[in-house]
C-alpha atoms as a PDB file:
ATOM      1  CA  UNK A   1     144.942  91.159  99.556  1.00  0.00           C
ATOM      2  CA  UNK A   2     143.481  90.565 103.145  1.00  0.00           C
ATOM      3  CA  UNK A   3     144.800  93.886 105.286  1.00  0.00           C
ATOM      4  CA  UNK A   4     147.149  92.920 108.388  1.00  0.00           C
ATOM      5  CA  UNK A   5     145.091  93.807 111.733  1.00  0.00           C
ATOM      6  CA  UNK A   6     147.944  96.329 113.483  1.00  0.00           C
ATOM      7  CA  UNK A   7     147.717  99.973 111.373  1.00  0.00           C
ATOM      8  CA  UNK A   8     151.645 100.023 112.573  1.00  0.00           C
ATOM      9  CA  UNK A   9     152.221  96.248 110.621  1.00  0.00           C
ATOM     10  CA  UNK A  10     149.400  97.322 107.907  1.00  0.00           C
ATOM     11  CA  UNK A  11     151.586 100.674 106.736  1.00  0.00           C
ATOM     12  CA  UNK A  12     154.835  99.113 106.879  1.00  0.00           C
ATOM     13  CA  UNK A  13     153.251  96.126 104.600  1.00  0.00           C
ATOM     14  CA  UNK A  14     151.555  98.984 102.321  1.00  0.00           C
ATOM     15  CA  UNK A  15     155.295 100.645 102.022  1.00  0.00           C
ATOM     16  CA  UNK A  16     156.697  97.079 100.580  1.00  0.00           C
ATOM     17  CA  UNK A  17     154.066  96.768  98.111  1.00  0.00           C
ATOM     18  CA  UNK A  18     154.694  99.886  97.147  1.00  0.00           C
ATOM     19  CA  UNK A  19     158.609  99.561  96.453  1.00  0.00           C
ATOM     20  CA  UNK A  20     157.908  96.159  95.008  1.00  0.00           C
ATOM     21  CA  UNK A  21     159.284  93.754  98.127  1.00  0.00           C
ATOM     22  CA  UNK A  22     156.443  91.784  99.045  1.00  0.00           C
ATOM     23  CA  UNK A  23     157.115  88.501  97.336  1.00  0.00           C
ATOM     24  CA  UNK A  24     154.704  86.292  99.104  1.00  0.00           C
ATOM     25  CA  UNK A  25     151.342  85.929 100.423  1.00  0.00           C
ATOM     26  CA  UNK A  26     149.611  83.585 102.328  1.00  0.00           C
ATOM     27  CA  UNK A  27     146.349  85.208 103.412  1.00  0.00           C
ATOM     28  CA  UNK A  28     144.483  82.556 105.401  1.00  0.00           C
ATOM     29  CA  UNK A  29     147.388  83.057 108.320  1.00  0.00           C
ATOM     30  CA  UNK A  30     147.950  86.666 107.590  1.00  0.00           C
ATOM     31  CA  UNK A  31     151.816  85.490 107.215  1.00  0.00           C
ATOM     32  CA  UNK A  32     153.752  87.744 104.717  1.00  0.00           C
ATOM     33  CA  UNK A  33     157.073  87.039 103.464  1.00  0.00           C
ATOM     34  CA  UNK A  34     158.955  90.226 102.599  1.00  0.00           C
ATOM     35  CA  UNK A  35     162.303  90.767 100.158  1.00  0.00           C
ATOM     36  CA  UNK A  36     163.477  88.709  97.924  1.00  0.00           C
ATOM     37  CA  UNK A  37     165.774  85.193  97.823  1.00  0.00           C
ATOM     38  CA  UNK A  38     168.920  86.849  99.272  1.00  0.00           C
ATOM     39  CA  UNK A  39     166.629  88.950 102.514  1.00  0.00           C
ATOM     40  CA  UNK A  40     163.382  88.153 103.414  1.00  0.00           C
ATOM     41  CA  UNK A  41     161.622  88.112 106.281  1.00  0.00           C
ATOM     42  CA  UNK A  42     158.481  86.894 108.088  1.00  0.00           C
ATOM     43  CA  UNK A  43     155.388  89.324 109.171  1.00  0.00           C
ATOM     44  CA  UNK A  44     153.391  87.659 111.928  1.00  0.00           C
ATOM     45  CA  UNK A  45     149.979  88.415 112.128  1.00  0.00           C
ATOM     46  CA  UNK A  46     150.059  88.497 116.088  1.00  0.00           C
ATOM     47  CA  UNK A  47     153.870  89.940 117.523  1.00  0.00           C
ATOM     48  CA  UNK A  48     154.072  90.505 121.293  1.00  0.00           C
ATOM     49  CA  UNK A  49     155.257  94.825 120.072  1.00  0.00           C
ATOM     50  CA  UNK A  50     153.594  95.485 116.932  1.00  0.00           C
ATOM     51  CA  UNK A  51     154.864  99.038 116.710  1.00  0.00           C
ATOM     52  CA  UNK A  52     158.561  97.358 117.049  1.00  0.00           C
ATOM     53  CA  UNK A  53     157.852  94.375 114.104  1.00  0.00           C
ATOM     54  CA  UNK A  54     156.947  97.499 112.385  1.00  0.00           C
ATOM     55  CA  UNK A  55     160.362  99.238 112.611  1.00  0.00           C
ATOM     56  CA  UNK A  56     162.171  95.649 111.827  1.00  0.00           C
ATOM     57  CA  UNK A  57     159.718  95.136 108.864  1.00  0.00           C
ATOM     58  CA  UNK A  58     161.163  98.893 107.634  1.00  0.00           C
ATOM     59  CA  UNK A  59     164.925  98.410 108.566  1.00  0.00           C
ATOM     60  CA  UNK A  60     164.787  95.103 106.558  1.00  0.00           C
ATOM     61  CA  UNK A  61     163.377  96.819 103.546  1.00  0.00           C
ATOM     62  CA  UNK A  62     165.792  99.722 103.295  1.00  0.00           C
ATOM     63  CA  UNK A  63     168.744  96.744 103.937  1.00  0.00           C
ATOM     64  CA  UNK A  64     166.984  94.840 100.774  1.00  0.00           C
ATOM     65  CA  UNK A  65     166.884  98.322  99.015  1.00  0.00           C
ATOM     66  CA  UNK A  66     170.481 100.139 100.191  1.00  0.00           C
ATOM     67  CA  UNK A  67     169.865 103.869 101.232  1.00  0.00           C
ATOM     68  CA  UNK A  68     167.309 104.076  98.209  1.00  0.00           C
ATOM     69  CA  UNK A  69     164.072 104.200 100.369  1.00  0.00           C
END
């Protein structure tokens, strides 16, 4: 799997893969789609606050998850 460029985006994206909640890639535009059918959201490759897509990218997981993660 192609790496996202942002190390803030990159470890967030690691942490899904890791609790199983990346469903989809599409590599040649470094666009992610995280969760499953009832949350998911996009990762863009290029956000104006990478640090802050970060924290949404986590806060959606542990909503997907409950207080497991």
């Amino acid at each position: 799997m192609k790496k996202h460029p942002n190390k803030h985006i990159r470890e967030a994206i690691d942490y899904a893969v890791e609790v199983g909640m990346l469903s989809t890639l599409a590599s040649q535009d470094m666009h992610f789609i995280l969760g499953h059918t009832e949350h998911q959201m996009s990762v863009w490759s290029t956000p104006k606050d990478p640090e802050t897509h970060a924290k949404q990218i986590l806060r959606k997981l542990k909503q997907c998850n409950g207080d497991e993660l």
